[in-house]
Protein backbone atom coordinates (compact mmCIF):
# COMPACT_ATOMS: atom_id res chain seq x y z
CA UNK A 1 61.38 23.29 -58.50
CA UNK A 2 59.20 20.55 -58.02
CA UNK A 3 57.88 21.78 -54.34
CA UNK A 4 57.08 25.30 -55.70
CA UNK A 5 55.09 23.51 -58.41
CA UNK A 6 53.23 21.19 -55.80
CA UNK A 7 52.38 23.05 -52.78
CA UNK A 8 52.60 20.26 -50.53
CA UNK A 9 52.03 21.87 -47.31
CA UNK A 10 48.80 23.49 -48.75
CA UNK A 11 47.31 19.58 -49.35
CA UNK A 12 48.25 18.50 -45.96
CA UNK A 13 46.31 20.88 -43.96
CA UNK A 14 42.96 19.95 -45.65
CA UNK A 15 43.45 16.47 -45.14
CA UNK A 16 44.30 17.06 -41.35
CA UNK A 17 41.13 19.10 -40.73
CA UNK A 18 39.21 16.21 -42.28
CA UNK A 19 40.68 13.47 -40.60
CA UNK A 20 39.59 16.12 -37.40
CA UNK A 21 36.49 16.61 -38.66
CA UNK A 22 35.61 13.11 -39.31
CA UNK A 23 36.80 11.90 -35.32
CA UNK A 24 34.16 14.64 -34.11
CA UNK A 25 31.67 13.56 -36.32
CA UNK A 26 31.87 9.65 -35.55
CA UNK A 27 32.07 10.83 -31.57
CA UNK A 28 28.85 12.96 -31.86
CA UNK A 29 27.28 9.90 -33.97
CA UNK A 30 28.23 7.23 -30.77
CA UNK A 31 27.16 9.45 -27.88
CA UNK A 32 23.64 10.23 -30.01
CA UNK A 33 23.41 6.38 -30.63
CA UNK A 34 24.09 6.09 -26.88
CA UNK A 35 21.51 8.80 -26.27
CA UNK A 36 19.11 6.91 -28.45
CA UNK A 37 19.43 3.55 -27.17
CA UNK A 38 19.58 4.18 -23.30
CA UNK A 39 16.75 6.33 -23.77
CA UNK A 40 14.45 3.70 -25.76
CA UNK A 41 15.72 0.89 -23.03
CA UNK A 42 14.44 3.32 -20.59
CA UNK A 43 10.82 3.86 -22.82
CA UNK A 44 10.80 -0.31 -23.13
CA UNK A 45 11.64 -1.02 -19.58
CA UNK A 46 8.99 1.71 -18.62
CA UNK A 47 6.29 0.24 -21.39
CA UNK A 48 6.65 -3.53 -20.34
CA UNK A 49 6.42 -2.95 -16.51
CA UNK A 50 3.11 -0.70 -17.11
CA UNK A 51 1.51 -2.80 -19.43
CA UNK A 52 2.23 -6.45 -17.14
CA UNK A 53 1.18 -4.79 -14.19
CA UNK A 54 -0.94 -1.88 -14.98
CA UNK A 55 -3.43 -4.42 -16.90
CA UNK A 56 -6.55 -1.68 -16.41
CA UNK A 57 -8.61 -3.06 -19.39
CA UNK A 58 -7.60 -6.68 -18.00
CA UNK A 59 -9.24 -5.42 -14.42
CA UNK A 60 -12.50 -3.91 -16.19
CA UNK A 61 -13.49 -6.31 -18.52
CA UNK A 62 -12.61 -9.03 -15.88
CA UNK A 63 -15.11 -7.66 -13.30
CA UNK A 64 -17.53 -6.10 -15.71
CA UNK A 65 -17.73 -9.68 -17.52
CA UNK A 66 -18.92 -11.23 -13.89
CA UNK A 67 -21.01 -8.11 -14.04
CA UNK A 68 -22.68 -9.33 -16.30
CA UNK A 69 -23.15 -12.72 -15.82
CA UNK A 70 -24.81 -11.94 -12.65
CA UNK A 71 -22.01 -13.43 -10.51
CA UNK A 72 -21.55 -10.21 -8.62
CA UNK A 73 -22.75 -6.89 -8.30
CA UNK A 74 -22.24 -3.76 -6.42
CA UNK A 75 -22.99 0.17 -6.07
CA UNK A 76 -20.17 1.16 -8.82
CA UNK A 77 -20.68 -2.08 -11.21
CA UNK A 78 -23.39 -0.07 -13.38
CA UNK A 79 -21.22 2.96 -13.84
CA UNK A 80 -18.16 0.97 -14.34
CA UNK A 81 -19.57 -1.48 -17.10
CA UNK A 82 -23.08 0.53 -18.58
CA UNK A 83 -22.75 3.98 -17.88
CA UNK A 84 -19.08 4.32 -18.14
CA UNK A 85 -19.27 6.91 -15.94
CA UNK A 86 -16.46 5.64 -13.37
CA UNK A 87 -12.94 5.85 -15.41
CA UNK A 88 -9.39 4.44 -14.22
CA UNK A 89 -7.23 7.07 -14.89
CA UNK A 90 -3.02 7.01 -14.10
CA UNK A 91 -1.76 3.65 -12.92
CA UNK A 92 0.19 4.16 -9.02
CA UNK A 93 1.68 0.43 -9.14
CA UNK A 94 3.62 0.45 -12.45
CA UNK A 95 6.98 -0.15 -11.01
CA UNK A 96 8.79 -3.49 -10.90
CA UNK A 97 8.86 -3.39 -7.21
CA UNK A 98 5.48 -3.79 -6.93
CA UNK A 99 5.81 -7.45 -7.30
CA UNK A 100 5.45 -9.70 -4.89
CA UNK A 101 8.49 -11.12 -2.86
CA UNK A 102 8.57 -14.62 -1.91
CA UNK A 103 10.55 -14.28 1.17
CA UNK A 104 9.50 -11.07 2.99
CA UNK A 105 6.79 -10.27 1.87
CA UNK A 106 7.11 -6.59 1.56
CA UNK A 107 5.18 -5.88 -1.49
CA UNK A 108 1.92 -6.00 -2.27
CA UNK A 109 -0.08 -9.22 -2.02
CA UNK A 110 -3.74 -10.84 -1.81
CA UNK A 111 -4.45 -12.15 1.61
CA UNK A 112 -7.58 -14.03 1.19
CA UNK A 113 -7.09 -16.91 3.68
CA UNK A 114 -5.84 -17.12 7.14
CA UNK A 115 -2.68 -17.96 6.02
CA UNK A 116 0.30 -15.37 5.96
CA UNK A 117 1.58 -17.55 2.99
CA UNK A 118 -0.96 -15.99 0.45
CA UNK A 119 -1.75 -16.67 -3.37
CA UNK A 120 0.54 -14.53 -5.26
CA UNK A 121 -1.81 -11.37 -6.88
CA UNK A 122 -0.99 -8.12 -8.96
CA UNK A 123 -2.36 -5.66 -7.01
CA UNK A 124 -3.44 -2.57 -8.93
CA UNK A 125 -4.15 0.75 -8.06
CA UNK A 126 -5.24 3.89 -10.22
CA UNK A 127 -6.48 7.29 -9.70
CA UNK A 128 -10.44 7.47 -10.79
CA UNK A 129 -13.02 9.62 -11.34
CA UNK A 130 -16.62 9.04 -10.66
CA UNK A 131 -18.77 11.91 -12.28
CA UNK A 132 -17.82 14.69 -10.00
CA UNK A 133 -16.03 12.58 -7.25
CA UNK A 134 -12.51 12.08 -7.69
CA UNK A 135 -11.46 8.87 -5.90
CA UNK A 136 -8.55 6.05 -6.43
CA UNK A 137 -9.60 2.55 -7.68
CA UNK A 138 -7.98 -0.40 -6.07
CA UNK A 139 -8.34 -3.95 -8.09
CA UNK A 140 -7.08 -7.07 -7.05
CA UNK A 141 -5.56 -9.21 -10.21
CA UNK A 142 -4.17 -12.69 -10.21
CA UNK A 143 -0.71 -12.58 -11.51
CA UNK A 144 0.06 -13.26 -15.32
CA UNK A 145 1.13 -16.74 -15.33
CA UNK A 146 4.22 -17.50 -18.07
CA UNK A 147 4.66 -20.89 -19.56
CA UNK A 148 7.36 -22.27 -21.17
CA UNK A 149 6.94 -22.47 -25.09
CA UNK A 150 7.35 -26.58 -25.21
CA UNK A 151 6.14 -27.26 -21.44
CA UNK A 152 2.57 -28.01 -20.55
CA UNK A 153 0.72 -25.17 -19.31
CA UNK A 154 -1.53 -25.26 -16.42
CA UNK A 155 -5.36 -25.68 -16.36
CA UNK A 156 -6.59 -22.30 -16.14
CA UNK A 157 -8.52 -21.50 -12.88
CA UNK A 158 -12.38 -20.90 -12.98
CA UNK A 159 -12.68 -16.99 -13.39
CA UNK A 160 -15.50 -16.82 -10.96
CA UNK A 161 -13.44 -19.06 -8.12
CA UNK A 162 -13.53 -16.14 -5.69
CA UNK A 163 -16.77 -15.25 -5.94
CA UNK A 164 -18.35 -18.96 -4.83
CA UNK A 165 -19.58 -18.12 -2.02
CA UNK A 166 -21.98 -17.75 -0.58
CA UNK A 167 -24.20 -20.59 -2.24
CA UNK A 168 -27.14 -20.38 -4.03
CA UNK A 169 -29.98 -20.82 -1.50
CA UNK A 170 -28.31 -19.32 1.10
CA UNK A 171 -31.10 -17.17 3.53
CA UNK A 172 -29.87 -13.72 4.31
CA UNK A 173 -30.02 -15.35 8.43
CA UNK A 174 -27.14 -17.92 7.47
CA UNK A 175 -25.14 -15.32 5.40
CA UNK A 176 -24.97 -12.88 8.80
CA UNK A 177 -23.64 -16.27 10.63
CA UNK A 178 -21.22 -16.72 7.75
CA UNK A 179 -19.61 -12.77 8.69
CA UNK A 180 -19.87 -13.49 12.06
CA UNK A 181 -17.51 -16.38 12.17
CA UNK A 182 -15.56 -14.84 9.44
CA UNK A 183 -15.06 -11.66 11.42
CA UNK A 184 -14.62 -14.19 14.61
CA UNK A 185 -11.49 -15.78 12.57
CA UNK A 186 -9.95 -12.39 11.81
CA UNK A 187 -10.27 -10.41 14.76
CA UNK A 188 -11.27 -12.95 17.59
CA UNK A 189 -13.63 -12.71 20.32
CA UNK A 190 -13.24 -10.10 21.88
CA UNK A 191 -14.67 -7.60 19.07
CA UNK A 192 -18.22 -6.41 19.28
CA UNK A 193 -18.60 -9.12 16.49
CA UNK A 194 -22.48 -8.39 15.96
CA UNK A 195 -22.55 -4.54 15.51
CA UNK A 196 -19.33 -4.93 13.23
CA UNK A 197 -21.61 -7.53 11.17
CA UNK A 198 -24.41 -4.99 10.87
CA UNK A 199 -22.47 -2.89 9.04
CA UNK A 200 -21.19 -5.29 6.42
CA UNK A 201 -24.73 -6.44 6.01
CA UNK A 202 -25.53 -2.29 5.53
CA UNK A 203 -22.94 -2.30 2.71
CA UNK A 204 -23.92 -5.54 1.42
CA UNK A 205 -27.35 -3.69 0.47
CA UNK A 206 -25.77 -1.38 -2.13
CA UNK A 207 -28.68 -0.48 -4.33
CA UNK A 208 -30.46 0.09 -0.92
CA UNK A 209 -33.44 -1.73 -1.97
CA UNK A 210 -33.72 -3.64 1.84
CA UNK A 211 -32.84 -6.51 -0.10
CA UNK A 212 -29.16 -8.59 -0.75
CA UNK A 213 -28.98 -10.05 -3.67
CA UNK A 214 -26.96 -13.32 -4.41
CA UNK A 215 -24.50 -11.10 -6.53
CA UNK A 216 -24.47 -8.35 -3.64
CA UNK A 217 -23.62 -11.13 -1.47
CA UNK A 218 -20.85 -12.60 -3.56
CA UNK A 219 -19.43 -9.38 -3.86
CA UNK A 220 -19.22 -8.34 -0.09
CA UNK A 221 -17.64 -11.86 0.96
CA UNK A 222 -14.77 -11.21 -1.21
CA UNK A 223 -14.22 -7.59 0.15
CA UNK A 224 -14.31 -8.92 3.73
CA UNK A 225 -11.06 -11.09 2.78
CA UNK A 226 -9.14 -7.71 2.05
CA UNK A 227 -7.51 -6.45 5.64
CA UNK A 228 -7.42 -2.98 3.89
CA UNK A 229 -11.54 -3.16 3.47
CA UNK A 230 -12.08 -4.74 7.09
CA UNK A 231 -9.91 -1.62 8.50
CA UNK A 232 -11.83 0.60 6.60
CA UNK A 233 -15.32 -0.29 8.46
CA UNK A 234 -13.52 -0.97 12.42
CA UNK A 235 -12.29 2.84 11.53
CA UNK A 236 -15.16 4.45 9.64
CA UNK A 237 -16.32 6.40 12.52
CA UNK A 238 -12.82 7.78 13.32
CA UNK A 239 -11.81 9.18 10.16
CA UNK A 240 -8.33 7.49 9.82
CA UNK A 241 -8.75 5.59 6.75
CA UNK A 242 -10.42 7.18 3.37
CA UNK A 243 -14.26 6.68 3.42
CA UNK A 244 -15.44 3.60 0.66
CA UNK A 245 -17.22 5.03 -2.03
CA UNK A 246 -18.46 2.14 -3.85
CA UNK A 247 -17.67 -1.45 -4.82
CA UNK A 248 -17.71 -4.23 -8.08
CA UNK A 249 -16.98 -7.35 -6.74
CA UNK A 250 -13.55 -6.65 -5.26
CA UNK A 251 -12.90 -3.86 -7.48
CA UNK A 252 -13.28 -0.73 -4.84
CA UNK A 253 -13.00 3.09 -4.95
CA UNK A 254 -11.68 4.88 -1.82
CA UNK A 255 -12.17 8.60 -1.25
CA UNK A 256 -9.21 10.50 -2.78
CA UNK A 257 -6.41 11.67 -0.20
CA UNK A 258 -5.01 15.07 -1.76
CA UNK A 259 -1.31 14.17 -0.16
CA UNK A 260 0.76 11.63 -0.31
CA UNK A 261 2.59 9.92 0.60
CA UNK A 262 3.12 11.88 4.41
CA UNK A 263 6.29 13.28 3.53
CA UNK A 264 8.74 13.44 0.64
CA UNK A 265 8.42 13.61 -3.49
CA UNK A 266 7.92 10.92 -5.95
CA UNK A 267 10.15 10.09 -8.18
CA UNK A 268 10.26 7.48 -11.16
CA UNK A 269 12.04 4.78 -10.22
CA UNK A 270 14.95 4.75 -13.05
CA UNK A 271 15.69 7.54 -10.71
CA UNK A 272 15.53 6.02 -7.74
CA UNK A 273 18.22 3.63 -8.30
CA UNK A 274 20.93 6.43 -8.92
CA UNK A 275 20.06 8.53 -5.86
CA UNK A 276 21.99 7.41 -2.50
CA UNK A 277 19.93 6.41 0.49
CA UNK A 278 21.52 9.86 2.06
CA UNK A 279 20.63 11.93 0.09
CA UNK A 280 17.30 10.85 -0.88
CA UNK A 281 16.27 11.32 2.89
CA UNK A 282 16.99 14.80 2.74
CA UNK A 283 15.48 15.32 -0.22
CA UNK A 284 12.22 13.63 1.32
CA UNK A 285 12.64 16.13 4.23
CA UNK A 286 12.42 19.10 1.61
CA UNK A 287 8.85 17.94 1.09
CA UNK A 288 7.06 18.67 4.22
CA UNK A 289 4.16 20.81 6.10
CA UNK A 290 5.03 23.48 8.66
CA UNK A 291 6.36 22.37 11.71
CA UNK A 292 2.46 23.05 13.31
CA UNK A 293 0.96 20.63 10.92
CA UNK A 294 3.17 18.14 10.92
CA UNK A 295 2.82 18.07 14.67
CA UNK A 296 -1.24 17.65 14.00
CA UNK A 297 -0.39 14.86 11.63
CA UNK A 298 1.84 13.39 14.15
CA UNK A 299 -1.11 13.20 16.63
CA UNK A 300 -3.27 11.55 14.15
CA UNK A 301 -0.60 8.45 13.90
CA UNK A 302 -0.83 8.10 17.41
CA UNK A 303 -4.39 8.30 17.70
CA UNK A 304 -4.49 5.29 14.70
CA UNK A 305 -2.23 3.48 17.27
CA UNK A 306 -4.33 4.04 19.78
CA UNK A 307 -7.75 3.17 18.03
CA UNK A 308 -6.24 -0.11 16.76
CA UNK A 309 -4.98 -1.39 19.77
CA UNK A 310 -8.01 -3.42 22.05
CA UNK A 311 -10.42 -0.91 20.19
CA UNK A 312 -14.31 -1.58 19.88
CA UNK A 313 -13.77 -4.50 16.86
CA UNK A 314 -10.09 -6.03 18.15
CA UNK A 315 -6.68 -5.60 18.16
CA UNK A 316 -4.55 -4.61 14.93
CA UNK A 317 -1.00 -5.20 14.00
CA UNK A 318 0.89 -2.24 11.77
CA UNK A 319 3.29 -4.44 9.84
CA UNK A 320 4.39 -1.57 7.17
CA UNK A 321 5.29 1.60 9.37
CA UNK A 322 6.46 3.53 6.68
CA UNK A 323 5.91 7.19 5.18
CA UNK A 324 4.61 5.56 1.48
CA UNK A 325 1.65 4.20 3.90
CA UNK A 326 0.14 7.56 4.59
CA UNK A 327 -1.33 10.52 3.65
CA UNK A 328 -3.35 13.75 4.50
CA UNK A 329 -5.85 15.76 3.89
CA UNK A 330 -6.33 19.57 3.46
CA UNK A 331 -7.04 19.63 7.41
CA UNK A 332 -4.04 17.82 7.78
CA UNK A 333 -5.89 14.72 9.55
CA UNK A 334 -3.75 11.49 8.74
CA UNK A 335 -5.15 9.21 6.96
CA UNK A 336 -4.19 5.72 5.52
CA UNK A 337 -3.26 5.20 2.23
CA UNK A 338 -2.29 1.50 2.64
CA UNK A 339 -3.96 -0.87 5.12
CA UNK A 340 -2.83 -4.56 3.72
CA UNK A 341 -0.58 -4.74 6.38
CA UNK A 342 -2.02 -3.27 9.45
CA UNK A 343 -3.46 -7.30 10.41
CA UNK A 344 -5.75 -8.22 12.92
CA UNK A 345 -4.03 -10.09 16.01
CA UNK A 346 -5.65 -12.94 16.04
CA UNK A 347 -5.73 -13.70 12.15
CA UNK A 348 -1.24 -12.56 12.51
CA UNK A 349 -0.88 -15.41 15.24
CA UNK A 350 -2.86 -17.96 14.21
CA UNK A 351 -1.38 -17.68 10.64
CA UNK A 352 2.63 -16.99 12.24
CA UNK A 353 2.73 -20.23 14.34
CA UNK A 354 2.06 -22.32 11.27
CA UNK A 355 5.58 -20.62 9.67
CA UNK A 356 8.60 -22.79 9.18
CA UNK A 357 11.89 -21.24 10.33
CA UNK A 358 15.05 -21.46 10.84
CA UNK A 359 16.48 -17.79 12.24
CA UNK A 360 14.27 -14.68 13.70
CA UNK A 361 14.58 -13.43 10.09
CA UNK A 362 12.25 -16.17 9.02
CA UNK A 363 9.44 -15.07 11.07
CA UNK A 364 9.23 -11.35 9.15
CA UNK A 365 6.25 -10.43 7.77
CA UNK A 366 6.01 -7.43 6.29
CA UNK A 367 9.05 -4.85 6.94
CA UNK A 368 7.82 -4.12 10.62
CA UNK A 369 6.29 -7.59 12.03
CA UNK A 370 9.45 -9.76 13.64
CA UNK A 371 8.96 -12.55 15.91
CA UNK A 372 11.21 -14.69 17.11
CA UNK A 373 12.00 -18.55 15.98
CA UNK A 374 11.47 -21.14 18.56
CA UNK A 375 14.28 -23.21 17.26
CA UNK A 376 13.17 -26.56 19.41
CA UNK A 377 10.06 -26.46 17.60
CA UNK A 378 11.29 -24.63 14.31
CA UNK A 379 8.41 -22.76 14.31
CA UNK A 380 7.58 -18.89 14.73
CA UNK A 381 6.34 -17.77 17.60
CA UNK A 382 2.99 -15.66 17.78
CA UNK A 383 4.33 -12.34 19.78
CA UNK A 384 5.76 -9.36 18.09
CA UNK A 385 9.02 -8.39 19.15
CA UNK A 386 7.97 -4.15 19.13
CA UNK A 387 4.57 -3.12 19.71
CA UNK A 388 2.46 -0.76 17.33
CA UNK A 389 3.43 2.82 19.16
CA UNK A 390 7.61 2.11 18.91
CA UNK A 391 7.28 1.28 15.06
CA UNK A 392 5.36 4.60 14.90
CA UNK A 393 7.93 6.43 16.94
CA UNK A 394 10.46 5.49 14.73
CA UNK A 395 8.56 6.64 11.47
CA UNK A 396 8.09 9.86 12.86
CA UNK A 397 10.84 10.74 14.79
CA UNK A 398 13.08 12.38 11.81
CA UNK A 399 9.72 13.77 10.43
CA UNK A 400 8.54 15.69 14.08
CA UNK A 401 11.97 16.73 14.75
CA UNK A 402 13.08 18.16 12.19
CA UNK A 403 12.33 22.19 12.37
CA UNK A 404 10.63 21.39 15.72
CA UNK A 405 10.37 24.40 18.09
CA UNK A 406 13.70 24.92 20.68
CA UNK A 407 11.26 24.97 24.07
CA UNK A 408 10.16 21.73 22.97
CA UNK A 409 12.35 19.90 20.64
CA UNK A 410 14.72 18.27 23.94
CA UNK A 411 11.64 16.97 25.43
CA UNK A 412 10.01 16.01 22.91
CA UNK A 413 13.56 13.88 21.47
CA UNK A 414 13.47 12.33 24.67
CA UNK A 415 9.99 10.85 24.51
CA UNK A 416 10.36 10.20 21.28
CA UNK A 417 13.29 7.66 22.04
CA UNK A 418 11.77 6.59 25.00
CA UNK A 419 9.01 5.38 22.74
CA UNK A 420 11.24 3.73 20.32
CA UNK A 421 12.72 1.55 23.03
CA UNK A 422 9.75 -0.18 23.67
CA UNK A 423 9.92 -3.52 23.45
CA UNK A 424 7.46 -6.73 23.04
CA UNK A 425 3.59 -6.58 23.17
CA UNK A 426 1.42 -3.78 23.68
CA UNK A 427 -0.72 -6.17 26.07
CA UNK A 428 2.15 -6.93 28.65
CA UNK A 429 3.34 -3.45 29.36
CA UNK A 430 0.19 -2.02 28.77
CA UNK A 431 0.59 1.58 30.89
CA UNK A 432 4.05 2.44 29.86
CA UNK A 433 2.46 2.00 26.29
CA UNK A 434 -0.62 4.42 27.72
CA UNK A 435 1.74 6.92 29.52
CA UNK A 436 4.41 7.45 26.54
CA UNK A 437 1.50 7.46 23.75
CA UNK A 438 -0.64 9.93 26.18
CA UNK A 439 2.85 12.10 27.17
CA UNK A 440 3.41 12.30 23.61
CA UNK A 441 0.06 13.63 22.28
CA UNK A 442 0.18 16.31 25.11
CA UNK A 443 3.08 17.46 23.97
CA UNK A 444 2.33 18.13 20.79
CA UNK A 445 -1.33 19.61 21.42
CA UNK A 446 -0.14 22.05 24.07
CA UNK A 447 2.13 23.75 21.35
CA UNK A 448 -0.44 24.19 18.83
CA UNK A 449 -3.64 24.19 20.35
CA UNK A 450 -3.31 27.69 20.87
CA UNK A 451 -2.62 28.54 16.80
CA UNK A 452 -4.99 28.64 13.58
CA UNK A 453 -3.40 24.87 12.85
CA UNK A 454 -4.65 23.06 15.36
């Protein structure tokens, strides 16, 4: 009697659908808090690393304070700091990576001394534009010292420290002798030292008034520290490395290079980490010219090789061989994107004997520059254990081959890993370096000379 009063069964059912109801709801609650908090931890991590190392305001008002003070000068300080004509647009360094790393040395650093052991910088780099020119800016940063909340903090350095020199009083006669023994340092005596000190004195001038100013001055001595500047005037002529469009202090602007890097797609790094090694190199290999133009941009890595090594102003040593380190442009002439570690010989050896070590791995600078450890002395030794050309081989040799044409593509293997086998200095085997770089670019030019890409 009682049951057919109470429906039981009809009560039940409600409550079961809730209980349902309420499991669902609470799961779609913790996966949209999940959603919510990976994706702000993603925004944060994203935020901080952009705002410690893409510091653009810090990089302006830095120089344009100097600027101002009259401690430097240049052809872009005015439309930097009074016209506001030159803008930093989209930061390229704001990844954690782009840190340095005390013990290889494989990200970016400021080499401003002989010494491969160099003050720790944040090197920034952002696209620009300049009224109509489009260009990327390149400004060298100390890095943002932290201090412990109940330790002492350090003195802070004198903002103008690397522009000092040279002196007040200083004739325009004993600032060409200070760039000539400067350049004699870096790239040794070999170099047509005086020519290569013409042109820095040409720059120097940069409101082109036949006069250097103090400031002027100030501002070309830091440049000339930079490896990536110095390559920039030894190759000026050939075309390999963007032209300089302007300078304040060491702030610089470098002609814009429409591709890069010389093959594959950027991603952003949260990516990065969650993409195998495998896979990412096909993906890379998705991103590429025709076979025809890659072959012409091919050519134009050996030809760096070739210009660098005893060329008019000294010997160079490519110490990051790697596809992030080059571009190209509509013509599909290579050009370099990052020269801080292609290092002139002399300044490498000097600077690699003075290293401590232990193992061969100790004597790495770079990703590409190995010597070897001369373990009775525990010191590095000065030679290079693969010359420029086999590092360069071994960049290109997935990029060439792949897609390469069948009546060429078994020869062309074959040189290639002939190439890649070469072992110690350029100098001591110099004409098996000459035959395999000269085989090689024959190669290539004989199967596209003939078509609208060469």
């Amino acid at each position: 009697m009682a049951r057919g009063l109470f429906p039981w069964g009809f009560l039940r059912k409600p409550l079961y659908i809730q209980a349902r109801f309420s499991y669902q709801h609470m799961k779609y609650l913790f996966f949209s808090w999940l959603a919510v908090f990976v994706g702000s931890w993603i925004v944060y991590v994203e935020y901080s690393s952009y705002t410690e190392l893409c510091r653009g305001h810090d990089c302006k008002n830095s120089i344009c304070d100097k600027y101002r003070k009259g401690v430097i000068d240049g052809s872009a300080c005015s439309s930097l700091c009074e016209k506001e004509t030159l803008y930093l647009g989209k930061c390229f360094t704001a990844k954690p990576n782009s840190q340095v790393s005390p013990k290889t040395h494989s990200h970016p650093v400021c080499l401003v001394s002989i010494q491969l052991r160099p003050t720790p910088c944040v090197f920034q780099v952002y696209s620009g534009s300049w009224g109509d020119l489009e260009g990327v800016i390149k400004c060298q940063m100390e890095e943002v010292r932290r201090y412990d909340l109940g330790g002492e903090m350090e003195p802070k350095k004198e903002a103008s420290a690397a522009f000092s020199k040279p002196t007040k009083g200083t004739s325009v006669e004993k600032f060409r002798e200070m760039i000539h023994n400067h350049l004699k340092a870096k790239v040794g005596d070999r170099a047509n030292l005086a020519d290569l000190a013409t042109q820095v004195l040409s720059i120097a001038d940069a409101n082109k008034d036949g006069h250097i100013s103090l400031p002027e001055a100030r501002s070309t001595w830091a440049l000339l520290q930079l490896n990536e500047f110095l390559l920039a005037l030894v190759l000026q002529d050939r075309e390999h490395t963007p032209k300089l469009l302007g300078f304040c202090g060491d702030l610089y602007v470098m002609e814009k290079v429409p591709y890069s890097p010389l093959y594959g797609i950027s991603l952003p790094w949260i990516m990065e980490v969650w993409i195998p090694a495998g896979l990412r190199r096909s993906m890379d290999q998705w991103f590429t010219p025709s076979w025809p133009h890659k072959a012409k941009i091919a050519i134009g890595l050996l030809e760096l090789v070739e210009d660098i090594f005893h060329g008019t102003f000294g010997s160079f040593i490519m110490c990051d061989v790697s596809a992030a380190s080059f571009g190209y442009n509509d013509r599909h002439d290579l050009k370099v994107m990052d020269a801080r570690y292609i290092v002139p010989e002399a300044i490498f050896q000097e600077g690699i004997r003075q290293q401590r070590c232990d193992v061969d791995e100790d004597c790495l600078y770079g990703s590409d520059c190995l010597t070897s450890c001369d373990l009775t002395k525990h010191r590095c030794t000065p030679e290079v254990a693969r010359p420029n050309l086999a590092k360069a081989c071994e960049a290109l040799k997935d990029y060439i081959l792949r897609g390469a044409p069948s009546d060429v593509r078994e020869e062309l293997e074959k040189q290639l890993y002939a190439c890649i086998a070469l072992k110690g200095s350029a100098e001591q085997m110099e004409i098996e370096h000459s035959l395999i770089l000269n085989n090689l670019k024959t190669l290539l030019w004989k199967k596209i000379s003939h078509t609208k890409d060469s």
